[in-house]
C-alpha atoms as a PDB file:
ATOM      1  CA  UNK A   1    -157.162 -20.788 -13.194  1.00  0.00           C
ATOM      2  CA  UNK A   2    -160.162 -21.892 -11.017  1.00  0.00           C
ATOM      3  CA  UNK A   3    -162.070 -19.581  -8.380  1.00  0.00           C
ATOM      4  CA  UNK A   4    -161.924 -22.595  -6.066  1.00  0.00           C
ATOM      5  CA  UNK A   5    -158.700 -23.636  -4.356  1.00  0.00           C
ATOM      6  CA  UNK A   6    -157.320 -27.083  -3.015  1.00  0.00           C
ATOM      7  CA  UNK A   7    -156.248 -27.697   0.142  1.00  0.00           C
ATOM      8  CA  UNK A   8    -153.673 -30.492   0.948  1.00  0.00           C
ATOM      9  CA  UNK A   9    -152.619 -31.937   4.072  1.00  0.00           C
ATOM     10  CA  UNK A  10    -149.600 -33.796   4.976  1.00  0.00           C
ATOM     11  CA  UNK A  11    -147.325 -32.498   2.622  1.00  0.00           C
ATOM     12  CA  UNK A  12    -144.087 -34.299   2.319  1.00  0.00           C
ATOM     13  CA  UNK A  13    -141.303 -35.171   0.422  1.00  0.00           C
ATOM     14  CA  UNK A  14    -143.709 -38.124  -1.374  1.00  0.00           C
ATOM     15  CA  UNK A  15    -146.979 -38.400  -2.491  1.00  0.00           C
ATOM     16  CA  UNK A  16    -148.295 -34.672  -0.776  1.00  0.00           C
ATOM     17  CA  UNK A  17    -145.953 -32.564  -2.489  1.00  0.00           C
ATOM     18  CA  UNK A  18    -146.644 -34.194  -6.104  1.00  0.00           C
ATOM     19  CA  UNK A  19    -149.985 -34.060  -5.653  1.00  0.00           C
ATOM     20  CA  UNK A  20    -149.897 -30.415  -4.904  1.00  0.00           C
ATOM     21  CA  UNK A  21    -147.790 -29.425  -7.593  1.00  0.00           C
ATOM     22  CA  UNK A  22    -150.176 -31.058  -9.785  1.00  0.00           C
ATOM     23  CA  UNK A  23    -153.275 -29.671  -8.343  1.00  0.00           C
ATOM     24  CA  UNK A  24    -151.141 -26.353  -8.294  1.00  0.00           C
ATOM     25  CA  UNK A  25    -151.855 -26.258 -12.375  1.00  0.00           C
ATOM     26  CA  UNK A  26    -155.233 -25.840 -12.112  1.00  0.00           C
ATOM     27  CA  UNK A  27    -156.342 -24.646  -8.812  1.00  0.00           C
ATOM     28  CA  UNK A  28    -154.570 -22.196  -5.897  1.00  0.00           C
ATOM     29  CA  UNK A  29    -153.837 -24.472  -3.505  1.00  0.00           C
ATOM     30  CA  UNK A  30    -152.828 -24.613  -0.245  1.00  0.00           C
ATOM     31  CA  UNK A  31    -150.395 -27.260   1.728  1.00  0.00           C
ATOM     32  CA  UNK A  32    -150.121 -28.042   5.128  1.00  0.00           C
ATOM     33  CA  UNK A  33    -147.697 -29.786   7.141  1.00  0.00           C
ATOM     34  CA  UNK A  34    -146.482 -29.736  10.777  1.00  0.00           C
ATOM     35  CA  UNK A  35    -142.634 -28.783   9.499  1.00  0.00           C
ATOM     36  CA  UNK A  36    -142.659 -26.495   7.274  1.00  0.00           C
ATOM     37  CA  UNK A  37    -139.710 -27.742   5.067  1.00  0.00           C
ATOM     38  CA  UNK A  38    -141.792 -30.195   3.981  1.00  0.00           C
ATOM     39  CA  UNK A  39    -143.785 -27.614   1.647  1.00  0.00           C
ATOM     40  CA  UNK A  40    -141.263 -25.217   1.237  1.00  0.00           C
ATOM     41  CA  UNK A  41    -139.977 -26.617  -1.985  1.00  0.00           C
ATOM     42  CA  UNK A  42    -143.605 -27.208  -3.467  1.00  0.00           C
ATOM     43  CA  UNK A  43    -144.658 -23.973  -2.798  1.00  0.00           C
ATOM     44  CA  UNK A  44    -141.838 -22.554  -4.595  1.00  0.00           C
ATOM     45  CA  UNK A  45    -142.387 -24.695  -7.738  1.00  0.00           C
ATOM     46  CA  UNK A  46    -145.910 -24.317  -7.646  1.00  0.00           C
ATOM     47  CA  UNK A  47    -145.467 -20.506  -8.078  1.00  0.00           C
ATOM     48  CA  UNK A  48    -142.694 -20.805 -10.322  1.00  0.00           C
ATOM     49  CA  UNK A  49    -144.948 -22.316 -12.842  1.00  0.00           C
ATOM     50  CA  UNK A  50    -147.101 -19.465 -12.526  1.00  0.00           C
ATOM     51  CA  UNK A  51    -149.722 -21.109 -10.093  1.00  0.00           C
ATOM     52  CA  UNK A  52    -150.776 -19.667  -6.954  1.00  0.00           C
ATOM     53  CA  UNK A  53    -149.771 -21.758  -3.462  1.00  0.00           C
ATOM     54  CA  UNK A  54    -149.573 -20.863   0.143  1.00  0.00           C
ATOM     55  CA  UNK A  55    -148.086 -23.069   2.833  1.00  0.00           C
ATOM     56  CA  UNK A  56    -149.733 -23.296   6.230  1.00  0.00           C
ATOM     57  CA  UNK A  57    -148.060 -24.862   9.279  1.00  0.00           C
ATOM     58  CA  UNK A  58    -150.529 -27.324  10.549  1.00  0.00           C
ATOM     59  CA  UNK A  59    -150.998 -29.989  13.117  1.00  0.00           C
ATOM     60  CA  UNK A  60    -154.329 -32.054  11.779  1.00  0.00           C
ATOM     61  CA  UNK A  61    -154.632 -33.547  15.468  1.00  0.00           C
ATOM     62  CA  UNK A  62    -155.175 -30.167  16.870  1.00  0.00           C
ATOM     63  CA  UNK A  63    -159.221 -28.883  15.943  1.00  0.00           C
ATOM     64  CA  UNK A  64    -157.682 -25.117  16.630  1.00  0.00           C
ATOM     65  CA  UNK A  65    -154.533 -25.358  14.439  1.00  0.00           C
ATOM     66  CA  UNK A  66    -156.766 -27.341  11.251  1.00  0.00           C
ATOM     67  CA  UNK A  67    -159.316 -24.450  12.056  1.00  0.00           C
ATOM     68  CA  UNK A  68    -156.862 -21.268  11.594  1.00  0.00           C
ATOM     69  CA  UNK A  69    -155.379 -23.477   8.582  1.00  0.00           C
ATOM     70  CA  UNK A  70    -158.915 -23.470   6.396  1.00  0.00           C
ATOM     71  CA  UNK A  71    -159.422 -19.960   7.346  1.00  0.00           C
ATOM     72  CA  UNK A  72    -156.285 -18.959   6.655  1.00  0.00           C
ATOM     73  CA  UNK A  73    -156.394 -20.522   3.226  1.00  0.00           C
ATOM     74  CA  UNK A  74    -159.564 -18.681   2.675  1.00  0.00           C
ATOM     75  CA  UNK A  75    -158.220 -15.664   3.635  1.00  0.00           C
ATOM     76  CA  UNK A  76    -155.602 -15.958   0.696  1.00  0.00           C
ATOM     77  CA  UNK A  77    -157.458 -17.183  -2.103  1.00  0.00           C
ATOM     78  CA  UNK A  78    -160.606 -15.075  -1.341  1.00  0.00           C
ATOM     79  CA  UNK A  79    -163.496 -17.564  -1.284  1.00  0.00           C
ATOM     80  CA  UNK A  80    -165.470 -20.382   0.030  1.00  0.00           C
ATOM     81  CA  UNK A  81    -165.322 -22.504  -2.788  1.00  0.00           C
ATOM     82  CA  UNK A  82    -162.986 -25.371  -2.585  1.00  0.00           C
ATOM     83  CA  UNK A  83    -162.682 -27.746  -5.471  1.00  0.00           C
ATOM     84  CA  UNK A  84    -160.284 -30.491  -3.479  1.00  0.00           C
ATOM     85  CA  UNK A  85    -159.327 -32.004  -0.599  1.00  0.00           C
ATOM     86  CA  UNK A  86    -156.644 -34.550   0.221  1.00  0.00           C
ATOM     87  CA  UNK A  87    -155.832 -35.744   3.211  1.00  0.00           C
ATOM     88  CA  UNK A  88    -152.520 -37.430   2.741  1.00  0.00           C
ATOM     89  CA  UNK A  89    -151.554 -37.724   6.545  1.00  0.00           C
ATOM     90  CA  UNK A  90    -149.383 -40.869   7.109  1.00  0.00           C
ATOM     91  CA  UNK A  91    -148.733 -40.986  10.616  1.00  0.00           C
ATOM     92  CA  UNK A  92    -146.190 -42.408  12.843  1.00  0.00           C
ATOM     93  CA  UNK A  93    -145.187 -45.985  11.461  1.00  0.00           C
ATOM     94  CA  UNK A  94    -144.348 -48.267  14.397  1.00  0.00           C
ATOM     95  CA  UNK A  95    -143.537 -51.735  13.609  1.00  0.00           C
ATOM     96  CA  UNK A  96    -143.262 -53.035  17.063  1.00  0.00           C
ATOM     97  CA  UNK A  97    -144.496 -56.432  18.552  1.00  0.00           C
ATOM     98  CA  UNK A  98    -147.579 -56.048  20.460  1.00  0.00           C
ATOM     99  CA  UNK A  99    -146.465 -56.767  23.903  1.00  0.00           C
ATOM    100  CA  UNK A 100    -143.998 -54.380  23.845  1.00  0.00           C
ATOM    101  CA  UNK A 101    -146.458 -51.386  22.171  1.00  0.00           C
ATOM    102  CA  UNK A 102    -147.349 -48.610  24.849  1.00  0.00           C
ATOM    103  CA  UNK A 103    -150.164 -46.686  24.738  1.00  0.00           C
ATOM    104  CA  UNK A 104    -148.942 -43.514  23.253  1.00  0.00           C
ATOM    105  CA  UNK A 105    -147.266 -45.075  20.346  1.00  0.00           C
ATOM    106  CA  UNK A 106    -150.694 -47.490  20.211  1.00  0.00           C
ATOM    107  CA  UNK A 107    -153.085 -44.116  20.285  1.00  0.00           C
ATOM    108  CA  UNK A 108    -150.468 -42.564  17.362  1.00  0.00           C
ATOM    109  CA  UNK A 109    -152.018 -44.063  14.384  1.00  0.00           C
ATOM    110  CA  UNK A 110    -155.693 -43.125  15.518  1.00  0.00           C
ATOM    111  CA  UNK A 111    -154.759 -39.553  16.310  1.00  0.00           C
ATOM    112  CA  UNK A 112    -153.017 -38.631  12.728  1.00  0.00           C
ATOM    113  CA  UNK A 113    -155.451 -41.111  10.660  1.00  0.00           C
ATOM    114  CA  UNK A 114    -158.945 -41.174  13.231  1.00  0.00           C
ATOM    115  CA  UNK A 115    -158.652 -37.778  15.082  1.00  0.00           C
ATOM    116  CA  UNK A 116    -156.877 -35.695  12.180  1.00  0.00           C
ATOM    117  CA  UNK A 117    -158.947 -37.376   9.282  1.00  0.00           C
ATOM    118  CA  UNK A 118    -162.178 -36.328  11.319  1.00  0.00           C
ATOM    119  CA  UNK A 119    -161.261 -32.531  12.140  1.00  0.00           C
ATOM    120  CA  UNK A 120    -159.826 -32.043   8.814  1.00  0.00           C
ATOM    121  CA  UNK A 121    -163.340 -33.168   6.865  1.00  0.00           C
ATOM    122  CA  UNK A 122    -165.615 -31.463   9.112  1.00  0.00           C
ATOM    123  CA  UNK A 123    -163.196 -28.118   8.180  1.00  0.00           C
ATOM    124  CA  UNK A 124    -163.462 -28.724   4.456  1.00  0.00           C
ATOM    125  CA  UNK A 125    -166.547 -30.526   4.183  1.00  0.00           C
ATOM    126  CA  UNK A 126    -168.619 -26.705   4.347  1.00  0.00           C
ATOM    127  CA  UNK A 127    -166.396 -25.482   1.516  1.00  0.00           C
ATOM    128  CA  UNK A 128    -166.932 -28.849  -0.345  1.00  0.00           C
ATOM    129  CA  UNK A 129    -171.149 -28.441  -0.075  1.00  0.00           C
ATOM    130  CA  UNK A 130    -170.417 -25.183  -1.253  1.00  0.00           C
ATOM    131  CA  UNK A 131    -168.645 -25.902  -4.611  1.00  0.00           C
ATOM    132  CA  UNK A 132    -171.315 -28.484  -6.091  1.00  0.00           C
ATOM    133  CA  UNK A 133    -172.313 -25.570  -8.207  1.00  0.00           C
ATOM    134  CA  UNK A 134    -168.298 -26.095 -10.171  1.00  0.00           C
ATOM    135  CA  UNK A 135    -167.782 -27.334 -13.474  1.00  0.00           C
ATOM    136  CA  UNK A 136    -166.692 -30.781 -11.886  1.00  0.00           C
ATOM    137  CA  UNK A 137    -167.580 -32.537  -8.412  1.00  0.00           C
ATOM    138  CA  UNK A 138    -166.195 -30.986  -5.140  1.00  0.00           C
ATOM    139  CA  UNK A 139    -163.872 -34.127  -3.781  1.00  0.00           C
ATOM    140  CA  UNK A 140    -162.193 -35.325  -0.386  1.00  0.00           C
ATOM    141  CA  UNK A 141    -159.602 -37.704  -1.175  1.00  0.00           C
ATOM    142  CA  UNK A 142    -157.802 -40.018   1.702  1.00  0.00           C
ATOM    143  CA  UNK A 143    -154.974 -41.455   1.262  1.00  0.00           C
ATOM    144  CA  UNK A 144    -154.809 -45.281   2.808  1.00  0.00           C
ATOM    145  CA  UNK A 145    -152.653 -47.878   2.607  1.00  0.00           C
ATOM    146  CA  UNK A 146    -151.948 -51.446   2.751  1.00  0.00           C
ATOM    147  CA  UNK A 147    -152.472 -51.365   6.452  1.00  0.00           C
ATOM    148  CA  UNK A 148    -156.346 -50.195   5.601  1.00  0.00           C
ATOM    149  CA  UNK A 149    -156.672 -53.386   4.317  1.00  0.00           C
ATOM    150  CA  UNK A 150    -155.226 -55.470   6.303  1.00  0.00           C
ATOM    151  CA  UNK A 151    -153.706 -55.571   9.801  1.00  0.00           C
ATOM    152  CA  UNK A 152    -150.047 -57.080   9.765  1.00  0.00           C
ATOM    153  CA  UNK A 153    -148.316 -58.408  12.424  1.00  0.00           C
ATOM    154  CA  UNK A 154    -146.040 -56.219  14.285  1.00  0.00           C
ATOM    155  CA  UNK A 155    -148.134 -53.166  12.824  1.00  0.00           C
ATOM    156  CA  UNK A 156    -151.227 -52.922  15.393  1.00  0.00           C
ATOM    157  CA  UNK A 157    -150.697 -49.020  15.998  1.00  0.00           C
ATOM    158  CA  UNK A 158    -150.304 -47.896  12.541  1.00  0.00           C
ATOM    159  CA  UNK A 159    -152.881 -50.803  10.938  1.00  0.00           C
ATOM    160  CA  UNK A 160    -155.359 -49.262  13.306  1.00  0.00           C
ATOM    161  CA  UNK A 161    -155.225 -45.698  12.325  1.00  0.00           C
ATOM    162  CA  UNK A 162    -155.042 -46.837   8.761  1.00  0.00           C
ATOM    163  CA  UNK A 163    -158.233 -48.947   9.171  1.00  0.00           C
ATOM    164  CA  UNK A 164    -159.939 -45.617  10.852  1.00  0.00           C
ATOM    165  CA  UNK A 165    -159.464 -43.590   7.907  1.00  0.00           C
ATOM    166  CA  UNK A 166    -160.871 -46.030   5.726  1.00  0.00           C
ATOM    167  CA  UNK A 167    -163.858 -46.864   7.423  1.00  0.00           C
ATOM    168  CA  UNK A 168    -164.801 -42.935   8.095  1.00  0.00           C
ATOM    169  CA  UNK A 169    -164.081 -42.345   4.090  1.00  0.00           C
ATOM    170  CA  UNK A 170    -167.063 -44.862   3.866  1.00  0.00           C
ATOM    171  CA  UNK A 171    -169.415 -43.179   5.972  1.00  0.00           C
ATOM    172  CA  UNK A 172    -168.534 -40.233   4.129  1.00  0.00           C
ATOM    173  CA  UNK A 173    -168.624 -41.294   0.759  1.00  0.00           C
ATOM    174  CA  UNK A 174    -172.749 -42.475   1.659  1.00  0.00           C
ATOM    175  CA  UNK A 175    -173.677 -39.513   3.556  1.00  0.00           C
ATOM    176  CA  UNK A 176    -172.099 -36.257   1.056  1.00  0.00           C
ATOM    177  CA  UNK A 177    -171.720 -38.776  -2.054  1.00  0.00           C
ATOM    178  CA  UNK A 178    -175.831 -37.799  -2.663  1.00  0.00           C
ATOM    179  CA  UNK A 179    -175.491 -33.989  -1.548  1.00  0.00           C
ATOM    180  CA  UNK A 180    -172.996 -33.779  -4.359  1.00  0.00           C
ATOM    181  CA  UNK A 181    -169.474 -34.353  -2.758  1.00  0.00           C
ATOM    182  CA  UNK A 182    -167.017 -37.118  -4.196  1.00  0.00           C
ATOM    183  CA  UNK A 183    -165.190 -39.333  -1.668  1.00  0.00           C
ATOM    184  CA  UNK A 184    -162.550 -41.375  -2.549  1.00  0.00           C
ATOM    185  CA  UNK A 185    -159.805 -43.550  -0.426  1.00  0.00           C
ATOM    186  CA  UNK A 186    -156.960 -44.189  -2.367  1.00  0.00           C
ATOM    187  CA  UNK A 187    -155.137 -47.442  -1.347  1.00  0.00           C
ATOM    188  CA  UNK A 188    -151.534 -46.854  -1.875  1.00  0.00           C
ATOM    189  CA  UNK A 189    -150.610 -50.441  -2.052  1.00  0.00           C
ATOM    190  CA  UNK A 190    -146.481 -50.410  -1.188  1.00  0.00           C
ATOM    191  CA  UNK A 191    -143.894 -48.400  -0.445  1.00  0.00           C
ATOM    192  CA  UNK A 192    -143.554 -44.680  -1.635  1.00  0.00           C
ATOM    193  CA  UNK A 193    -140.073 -44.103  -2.215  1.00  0.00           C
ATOM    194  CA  UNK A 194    -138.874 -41.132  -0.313  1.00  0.00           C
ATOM    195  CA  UNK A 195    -135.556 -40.272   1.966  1.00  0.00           C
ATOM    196  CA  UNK A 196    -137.164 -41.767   4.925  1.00  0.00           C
ATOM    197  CA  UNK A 197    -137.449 -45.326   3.056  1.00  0.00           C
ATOM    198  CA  UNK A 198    -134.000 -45.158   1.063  1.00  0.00           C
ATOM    199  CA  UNK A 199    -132.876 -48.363   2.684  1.00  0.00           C
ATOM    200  CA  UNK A 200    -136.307 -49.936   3.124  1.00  0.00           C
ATOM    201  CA  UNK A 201    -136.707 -53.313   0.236  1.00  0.00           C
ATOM    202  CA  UNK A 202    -133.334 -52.302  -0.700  1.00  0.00           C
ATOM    203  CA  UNK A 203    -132.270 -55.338  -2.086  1.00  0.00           C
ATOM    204  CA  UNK A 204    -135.761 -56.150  -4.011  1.00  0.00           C
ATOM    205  CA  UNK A 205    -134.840 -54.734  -6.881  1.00  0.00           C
ATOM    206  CA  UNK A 206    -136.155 -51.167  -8.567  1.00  0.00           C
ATOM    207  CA  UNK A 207    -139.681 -51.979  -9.076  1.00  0.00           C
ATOM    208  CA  UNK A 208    -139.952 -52.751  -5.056  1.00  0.00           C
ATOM    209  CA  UNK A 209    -140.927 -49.017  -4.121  1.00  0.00           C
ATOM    210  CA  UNK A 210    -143.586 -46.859  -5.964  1.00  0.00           C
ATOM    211  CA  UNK A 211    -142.271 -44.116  -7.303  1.00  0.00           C
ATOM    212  CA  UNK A 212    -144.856 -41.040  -6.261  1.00  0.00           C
ATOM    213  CA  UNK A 213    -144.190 -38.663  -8.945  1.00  0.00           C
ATOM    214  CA  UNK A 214    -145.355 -41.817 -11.957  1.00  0.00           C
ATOM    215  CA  UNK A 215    -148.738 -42.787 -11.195  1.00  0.00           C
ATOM    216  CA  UNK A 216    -150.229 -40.940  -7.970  1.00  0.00           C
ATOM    217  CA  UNK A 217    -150.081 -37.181  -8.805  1.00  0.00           C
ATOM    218  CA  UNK A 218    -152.235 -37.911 -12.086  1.00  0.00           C
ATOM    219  CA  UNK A 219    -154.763 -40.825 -10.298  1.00  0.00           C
ATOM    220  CA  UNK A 220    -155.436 -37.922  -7.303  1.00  0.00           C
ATOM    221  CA  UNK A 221    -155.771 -34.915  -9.968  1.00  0.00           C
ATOM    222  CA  UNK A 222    -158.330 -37.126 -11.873  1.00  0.00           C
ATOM    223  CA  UNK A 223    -160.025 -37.846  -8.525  1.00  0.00           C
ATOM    224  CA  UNK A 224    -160.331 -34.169  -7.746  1.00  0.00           C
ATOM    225  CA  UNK A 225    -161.137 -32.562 -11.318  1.00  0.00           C
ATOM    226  CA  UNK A 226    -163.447 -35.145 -12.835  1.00  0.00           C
ATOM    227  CA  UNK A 227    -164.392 -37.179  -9.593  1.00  0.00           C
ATOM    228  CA  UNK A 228    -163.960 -40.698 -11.302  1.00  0.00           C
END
């Protein structure tokens, strides 16, 4: 197993926890999440398999708590080397007409995918300019959606966050892509299908939803080990 580690945030039930468990067969890797039950389980697998994994309670809008949660993950796997990291933060999803949006819900979407996307990369981004020396590129992955792409109607909070992420990816991917750091911003284009979206497109048939264990684990692991 590597010297590096991988760090994922926003560990969930979805497309965090597969990715970890896959990144957990090659590199120690740790997961954050604000609750954590939503790493538990990974965690558990990951070092049932024979991989090493630590789960950090985190809250990627908070500079301190994303601070304490790269050290901490340091601190375990006994380097500065880090190999990959996704951010995988989804946010609060508020489908709401605009009228009717206030400004918390409206500043939401900016805070998990703007404010969190922004503390978390300049906490890994050291670690990342660090690792060039590794077998394969150091990468920060995103993970976007739809709403990066476009802005929907009734979506104006979460669209905006979305469209955040994307845009600092880009101005990340041009300023580290020549120092030797991959960035990538994965555009999950659907719904993942997790307990939180068991009744969303139920009646679309079983293709509606993407299924995050078939395609997603192995497209971010590819990101992160070869940097395609």
């Amino acid at each position: 197993m590597s010297s590096a580690f991988a760090i994922v945030a926003g560990v969930g039930p979805g497309t965090g926890a597969t990715v970890a468990r896959k990144f957990g067969a090659a590199y120690p890797v740790a997961l954050l999440a604000r609750n954590p039950a939503n790493y538990e389980d990974a965690v558990k697998d990951i070092k049932a398999a024979g991989g090493k994994a630590i789960g950090i309670p985190t809250d990627v809008t908070n500079a301190k708590s994303v601070k304490d949660a790269v050290g901490a993950a340091q601190k375990e796997f006994g380097g500065d080397k880090c190999a990959a990291a996704v951010f995988n933060v989804g946010g609060k999803f508020i489908r709401k007409p605009f009228l009717e949006l206030n400004q918390e819900e409206f500043e939401s979407g900016w805070e998990a995918n703007g404010r969190g996307a922004f503390l978390f990369s300049q906490a890994v981004l050291p670690l990342l300019l660090n690792s060039t020396d590794l077998k394969h590129p150091p990468t920060l992955i995103f993970t976007g959606a739809t709403a990066a792409m476009k802005g929907s109607a009734l979506t104006a909070a979460f669209s905006t966050g979305k469209f955040a992420l994307r845009s600092l990816s880009q101005s990340l991917a041009r300023e580290f892509g020549p120092k030797g750091v991959h960035v990538s911003h994965v555009n999950v284009d659907g719904v993942i299908d997790i307990p939180r979206t068991h009744e969303w497109l139920k009646d679309a048939g079983p293709d509606a939803k993407i299924n995050p264990q078939a395609v997603e684990s192995k497209l971010y692991l590819q990101l992160g080990i070869h940097g395609y």
